[in-house]
N, C-alpha and C. Protein backbone atom coordinates (compact mmCIF):
# COMPACT_ATOMS: atom_id res chain seq x y z
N UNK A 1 -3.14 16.97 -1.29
CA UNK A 1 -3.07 16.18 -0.07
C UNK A 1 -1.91 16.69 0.77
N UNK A 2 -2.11 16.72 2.05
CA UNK A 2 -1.13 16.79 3.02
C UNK A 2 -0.53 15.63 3.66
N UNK A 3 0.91 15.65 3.46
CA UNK A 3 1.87 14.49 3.78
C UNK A 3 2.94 15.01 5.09
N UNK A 4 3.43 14.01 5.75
CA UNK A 4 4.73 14.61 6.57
C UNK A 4 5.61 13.81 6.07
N UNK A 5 6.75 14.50 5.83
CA UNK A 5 7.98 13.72 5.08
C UNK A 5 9.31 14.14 6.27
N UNK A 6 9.59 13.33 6.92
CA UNK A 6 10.37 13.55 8.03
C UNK A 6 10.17 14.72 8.71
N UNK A 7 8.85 14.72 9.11
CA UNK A 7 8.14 15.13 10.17
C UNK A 7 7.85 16.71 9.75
N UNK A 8 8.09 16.96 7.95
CA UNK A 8 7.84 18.08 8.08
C UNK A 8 6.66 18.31 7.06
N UNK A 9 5.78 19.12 6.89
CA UNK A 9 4.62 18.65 5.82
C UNK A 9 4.55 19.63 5.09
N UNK A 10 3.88 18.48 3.76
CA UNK A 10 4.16 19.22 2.58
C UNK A 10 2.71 19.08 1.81
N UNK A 11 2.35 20.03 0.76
CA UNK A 11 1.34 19.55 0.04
C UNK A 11 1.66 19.41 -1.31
N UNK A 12 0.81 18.13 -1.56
CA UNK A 12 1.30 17.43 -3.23
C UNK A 12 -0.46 16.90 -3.63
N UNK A 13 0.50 16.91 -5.04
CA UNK A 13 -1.00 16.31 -5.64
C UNK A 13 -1.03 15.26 -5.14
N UNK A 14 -3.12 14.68 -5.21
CA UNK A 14 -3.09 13.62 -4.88
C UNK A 14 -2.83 12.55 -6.13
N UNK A 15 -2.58 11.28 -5.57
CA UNK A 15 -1.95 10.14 -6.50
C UNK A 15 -1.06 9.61 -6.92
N UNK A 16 0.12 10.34 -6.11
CA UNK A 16 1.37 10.32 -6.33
C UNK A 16 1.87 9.16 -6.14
N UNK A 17 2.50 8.12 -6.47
CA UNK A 17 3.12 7.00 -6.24
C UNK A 17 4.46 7.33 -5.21
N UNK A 18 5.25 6.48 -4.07
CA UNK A 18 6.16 6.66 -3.59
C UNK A 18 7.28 7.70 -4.74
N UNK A 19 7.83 7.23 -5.52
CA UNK A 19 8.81 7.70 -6.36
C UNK A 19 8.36 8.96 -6.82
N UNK A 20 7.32 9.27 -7.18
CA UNK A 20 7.07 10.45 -7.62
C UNK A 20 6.98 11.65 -6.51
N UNK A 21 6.86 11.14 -5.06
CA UNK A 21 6.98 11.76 -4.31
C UNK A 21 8.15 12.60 -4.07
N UNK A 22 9.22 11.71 -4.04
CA UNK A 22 10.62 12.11 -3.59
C UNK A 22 10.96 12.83 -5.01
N UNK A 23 10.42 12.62 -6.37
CA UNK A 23 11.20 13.38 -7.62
C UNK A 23 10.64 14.70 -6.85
N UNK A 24 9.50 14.89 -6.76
CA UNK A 24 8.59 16.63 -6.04
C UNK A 24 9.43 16.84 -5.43
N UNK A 25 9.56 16.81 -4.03
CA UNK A 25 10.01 17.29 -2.88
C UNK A 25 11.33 17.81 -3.02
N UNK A 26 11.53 18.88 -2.64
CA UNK A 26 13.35 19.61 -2.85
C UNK A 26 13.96 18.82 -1.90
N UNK A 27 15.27 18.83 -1.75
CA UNK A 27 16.62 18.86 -1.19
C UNK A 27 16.32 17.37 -0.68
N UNK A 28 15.29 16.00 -1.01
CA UNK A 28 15.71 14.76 -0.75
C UNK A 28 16.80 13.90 -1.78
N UNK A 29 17.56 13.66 -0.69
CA UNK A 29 18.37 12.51 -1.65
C UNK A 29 17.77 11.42 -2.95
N UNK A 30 18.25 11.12 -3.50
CA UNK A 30 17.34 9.89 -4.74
C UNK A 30 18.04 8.92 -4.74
N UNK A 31 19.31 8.71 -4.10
CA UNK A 31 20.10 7.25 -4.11
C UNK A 31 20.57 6.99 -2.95
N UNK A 32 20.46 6.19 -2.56
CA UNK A 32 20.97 5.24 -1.52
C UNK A 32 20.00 5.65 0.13
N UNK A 33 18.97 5.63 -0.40
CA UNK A 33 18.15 5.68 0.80
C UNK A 33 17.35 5.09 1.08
N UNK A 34 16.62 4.53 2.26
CA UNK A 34 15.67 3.83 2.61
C UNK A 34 14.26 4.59 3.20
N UNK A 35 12.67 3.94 2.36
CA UNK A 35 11.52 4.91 2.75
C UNK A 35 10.84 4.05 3.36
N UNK A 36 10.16 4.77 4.87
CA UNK A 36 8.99 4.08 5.23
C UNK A 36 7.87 5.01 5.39
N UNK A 37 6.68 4.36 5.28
CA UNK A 37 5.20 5.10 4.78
C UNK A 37 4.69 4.39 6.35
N UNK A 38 4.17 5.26 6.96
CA UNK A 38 3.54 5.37 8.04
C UNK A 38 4.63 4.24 9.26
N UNK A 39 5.62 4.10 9.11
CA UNK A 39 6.28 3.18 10.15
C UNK A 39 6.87 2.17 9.45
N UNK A 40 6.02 1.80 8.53
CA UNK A 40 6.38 0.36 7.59
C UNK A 40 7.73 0.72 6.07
N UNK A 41 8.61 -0.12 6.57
CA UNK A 41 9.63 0.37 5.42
C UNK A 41 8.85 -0.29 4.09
N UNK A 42 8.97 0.72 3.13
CA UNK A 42 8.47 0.36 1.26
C UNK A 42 9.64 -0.09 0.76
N UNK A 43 9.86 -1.48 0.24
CA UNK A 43 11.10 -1.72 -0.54
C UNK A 43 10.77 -1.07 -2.16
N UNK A 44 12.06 -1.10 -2.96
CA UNK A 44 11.97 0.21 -3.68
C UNK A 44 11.41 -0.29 -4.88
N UNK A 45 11.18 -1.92 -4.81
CA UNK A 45 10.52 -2.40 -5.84
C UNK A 45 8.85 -2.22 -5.87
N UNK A 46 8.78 -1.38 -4.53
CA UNK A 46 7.16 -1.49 -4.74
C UNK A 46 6.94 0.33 -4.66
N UNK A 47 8.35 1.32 -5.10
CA UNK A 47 8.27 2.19 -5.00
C UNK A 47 7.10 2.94 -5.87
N UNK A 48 7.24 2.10 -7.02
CA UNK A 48 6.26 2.93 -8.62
C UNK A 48 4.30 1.97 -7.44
N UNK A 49 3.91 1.46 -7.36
CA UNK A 49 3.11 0.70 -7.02
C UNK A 49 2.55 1.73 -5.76
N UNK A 50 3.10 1.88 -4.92
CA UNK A 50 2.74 2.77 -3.61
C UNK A 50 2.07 4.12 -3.51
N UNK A 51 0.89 4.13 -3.70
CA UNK A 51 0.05 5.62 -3.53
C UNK A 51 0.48 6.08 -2.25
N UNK A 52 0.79 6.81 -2.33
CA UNK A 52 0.58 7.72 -0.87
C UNK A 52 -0.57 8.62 -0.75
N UNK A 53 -1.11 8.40 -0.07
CA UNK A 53 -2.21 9.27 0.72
C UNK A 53 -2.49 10.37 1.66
N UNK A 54 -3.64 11.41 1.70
CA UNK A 54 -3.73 12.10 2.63
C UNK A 54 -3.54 11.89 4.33
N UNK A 55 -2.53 12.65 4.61
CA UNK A 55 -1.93 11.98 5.92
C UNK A 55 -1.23 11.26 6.42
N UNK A 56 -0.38 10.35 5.45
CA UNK A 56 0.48 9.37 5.56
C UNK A 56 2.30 10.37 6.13
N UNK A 57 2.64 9.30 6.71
CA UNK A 57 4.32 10.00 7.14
C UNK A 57 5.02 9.30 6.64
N UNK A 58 6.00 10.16 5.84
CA UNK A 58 6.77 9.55 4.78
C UNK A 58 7.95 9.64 5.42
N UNK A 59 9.13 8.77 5.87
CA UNK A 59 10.56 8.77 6.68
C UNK A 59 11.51 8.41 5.48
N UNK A 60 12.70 9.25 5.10
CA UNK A 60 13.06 8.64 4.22
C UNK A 60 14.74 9.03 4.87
N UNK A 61 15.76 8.02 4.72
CA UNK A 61 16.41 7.54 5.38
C UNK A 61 17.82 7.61 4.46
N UNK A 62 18.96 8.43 4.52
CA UNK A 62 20.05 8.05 3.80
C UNK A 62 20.76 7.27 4.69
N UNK A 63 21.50 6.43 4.02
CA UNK A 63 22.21 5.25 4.28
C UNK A 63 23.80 6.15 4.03
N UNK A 64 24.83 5.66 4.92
CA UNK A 64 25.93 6.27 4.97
C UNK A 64 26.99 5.61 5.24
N UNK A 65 27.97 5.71 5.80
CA UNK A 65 29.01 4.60 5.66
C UNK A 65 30.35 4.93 7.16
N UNK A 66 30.65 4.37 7.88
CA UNK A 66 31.17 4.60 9.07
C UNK A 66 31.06 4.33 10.20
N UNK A 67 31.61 4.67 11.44
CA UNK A 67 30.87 3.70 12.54
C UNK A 67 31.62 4.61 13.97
């Protein structure tokens, strides 16, 4: 399946749950970030639960500290 993961696309197997997404993918952060699947933020309790699908845009968001 083809995904865009901050706007850049990638191909993964299909069936992947959110989490298993981000273990695949190189150089994403794994802590302290926030994911949304097509616009809609996924809280991380429904990370294992969340198929991602052909075509979906995956935004995934580090959280940082400063102002």
């Amino acid at each position: 399946m083809k995904v865009k993961i901050n706007k850049i696309e990638h191909e993964l197997s299909d069936g992947l749950n959110v989490s298993q997404v981000l273990e695949q993918v190189p150089n994403l952060p794994q802590s302290g970030i926030a994911v949304a699947v097509n616009g809609d933020v996924v809280p991380k309790t429904d990370w294992q639960s969340l198929i991602v699908k052909d075509g979906d845009a995956i935004t995934v968001i580090r959280a940082f500290y400063g102002g």
